[in-house]
C-alpha atoms as a PDB file:
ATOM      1  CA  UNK A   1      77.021 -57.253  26.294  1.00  0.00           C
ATOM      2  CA  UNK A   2      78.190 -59.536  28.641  1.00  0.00           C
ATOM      3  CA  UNK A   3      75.873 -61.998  30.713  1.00  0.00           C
ATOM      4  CA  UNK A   4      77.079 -63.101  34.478  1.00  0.00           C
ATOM      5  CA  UNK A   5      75.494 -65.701  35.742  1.00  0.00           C
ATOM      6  CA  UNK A   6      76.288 -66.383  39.521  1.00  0.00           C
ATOM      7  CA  UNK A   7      75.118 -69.468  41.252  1.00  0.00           C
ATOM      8  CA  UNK A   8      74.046 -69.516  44.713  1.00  0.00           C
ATOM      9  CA  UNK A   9      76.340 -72.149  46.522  1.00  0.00           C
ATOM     10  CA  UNK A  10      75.885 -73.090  50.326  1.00  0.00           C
ATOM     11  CA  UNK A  11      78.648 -71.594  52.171  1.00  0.00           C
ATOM     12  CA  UNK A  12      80.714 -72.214  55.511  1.00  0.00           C
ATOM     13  CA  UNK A  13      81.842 -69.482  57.311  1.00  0.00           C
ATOM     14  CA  UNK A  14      85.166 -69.342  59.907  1.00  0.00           C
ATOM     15  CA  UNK A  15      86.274 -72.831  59.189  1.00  0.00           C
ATOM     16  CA  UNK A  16      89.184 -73.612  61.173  1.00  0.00           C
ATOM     17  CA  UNK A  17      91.640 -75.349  59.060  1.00  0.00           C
ATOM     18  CA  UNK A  18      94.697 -76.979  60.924  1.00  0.00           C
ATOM     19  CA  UNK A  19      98.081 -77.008  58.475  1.00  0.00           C
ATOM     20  CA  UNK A  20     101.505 -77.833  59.876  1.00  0.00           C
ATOM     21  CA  UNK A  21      99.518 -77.933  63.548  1.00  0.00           C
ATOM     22  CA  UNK A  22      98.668 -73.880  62.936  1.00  0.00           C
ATOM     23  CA  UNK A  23      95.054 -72.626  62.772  1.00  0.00           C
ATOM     24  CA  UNK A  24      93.608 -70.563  60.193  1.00  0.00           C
ATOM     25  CA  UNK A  25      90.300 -69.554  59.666  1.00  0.00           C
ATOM     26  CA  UNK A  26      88.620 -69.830  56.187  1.00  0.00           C
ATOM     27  CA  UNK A  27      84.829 -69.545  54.439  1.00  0.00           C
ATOM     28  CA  UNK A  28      84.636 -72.281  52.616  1.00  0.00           C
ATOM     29  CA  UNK A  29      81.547 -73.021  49.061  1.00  0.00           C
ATOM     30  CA  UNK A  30      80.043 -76.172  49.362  1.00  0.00           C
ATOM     31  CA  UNK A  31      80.745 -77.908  45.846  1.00  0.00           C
ATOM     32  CA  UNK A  32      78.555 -81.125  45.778  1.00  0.00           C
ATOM     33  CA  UNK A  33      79.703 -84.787  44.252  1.00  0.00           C
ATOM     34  CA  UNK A  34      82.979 -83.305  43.107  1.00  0.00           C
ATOM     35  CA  UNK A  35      84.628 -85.401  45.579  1.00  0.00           C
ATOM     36  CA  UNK A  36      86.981 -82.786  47.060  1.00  0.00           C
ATOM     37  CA  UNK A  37      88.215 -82.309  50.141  1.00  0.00           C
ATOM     38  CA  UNK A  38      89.173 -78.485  50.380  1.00  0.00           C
ATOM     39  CA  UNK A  39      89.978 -75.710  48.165  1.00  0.00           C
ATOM     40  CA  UNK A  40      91.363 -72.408  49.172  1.00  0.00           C
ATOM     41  CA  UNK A  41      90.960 -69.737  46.863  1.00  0.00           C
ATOM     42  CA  UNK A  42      93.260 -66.984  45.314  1.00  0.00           C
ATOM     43  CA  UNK A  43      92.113 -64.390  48.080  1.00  0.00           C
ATOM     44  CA  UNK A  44      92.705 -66.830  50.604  1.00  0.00           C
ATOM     45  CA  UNK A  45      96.506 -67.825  49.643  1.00  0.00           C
ATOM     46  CA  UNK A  46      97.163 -64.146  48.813  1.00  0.00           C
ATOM     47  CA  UNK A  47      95.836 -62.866  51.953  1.00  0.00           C
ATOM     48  CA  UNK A  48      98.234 -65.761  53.758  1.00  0.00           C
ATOM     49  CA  UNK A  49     101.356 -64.850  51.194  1.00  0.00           C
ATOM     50  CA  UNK A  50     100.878 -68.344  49.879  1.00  0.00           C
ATOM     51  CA  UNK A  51     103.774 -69.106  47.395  1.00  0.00           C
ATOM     52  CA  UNK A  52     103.208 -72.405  45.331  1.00  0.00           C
ATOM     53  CA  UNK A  53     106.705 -73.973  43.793  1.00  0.00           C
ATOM     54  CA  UNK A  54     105.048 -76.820  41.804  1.00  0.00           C
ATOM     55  CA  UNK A  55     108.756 -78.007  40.303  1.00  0.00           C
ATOM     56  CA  UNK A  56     109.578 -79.186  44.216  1.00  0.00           C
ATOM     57  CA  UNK A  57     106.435 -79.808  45.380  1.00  0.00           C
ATOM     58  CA  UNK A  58     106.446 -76.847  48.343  1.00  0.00           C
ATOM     59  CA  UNK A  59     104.084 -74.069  49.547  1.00  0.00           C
ATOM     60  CA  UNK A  60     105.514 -71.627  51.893  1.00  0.00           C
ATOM     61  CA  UNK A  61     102.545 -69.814  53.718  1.00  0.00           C
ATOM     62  CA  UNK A  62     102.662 -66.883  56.789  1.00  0.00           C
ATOM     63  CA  UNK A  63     102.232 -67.980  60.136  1.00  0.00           C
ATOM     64  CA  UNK A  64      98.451 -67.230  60.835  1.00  0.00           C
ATOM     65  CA  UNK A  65      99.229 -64.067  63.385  1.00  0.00           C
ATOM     66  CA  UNK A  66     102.526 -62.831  62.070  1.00  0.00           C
ATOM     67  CA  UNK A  67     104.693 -61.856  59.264  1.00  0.00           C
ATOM     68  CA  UNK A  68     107.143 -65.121  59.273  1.00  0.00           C
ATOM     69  CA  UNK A  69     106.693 -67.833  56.849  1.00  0.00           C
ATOM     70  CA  UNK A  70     106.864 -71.515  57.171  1.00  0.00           C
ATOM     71  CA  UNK A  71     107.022 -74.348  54.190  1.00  0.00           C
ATOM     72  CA  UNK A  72     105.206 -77.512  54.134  1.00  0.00           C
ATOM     73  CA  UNK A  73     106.356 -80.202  51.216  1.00  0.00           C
ATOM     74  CA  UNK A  74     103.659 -81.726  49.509  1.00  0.00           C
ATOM     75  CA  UNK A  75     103.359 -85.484  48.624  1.00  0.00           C
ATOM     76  CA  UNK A  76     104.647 -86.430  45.465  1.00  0.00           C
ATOM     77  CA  UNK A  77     103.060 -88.249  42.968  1.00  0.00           C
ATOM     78  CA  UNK A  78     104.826 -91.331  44.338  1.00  0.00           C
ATOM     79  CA  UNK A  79     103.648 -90.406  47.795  1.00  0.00           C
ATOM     80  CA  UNK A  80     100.118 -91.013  47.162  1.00  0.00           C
ATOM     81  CA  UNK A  81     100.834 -93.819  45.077  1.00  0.00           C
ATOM     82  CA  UNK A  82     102.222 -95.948  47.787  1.00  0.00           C
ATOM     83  CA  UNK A  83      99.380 -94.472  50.420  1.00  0.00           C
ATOM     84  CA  UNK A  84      96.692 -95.354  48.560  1.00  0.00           C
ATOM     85  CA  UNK A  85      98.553 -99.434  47.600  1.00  0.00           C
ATOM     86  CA  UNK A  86      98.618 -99.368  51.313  1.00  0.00           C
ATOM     87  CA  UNK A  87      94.828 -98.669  52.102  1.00  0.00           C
END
């Protein structure tokens, strides 16, 4: 028999999230004291045709109201590094 236990987490629905200056909408689970800023889930990048290359650091993602994909390069390890020397 297998138990499912399903916790009731605040939610936010129709966030607009702004990546590479194009909106997308998103509902978005509150996760308390974890400390992070956003995560989008597997229904989310598969309805947006998110592709994730973690060897070179790039996402390519669809355009939110069309077909055509763009890619935005992630900051290496390096990156944040030297951003958060600088703060």
């Amino acid at each position: 028999m297998l138990l499912v236990i399903k916790f009731l987490l605040p939610m936010v629905r129709n966030v607009h999230l702004s990546i590479e200056g194009r909106n997308y909408l998103a509902d978005l689970v509150i996760l308390p004291g974890l400390g992070i800023d956003v995560i989008l889930g597997m229904n989310w990048m598969s309805g947006h045709g998110v592709l994730i290359d973690t060897s070179t650091m790039v996402i390519m993602l669809r355009e939110p109201d069309c077909k055509e994909a763009f890619l935005v390069q992630l900051p290496r390890d390096d990156d944040i590094r030297h951003a958060a020397n600088a703060i």
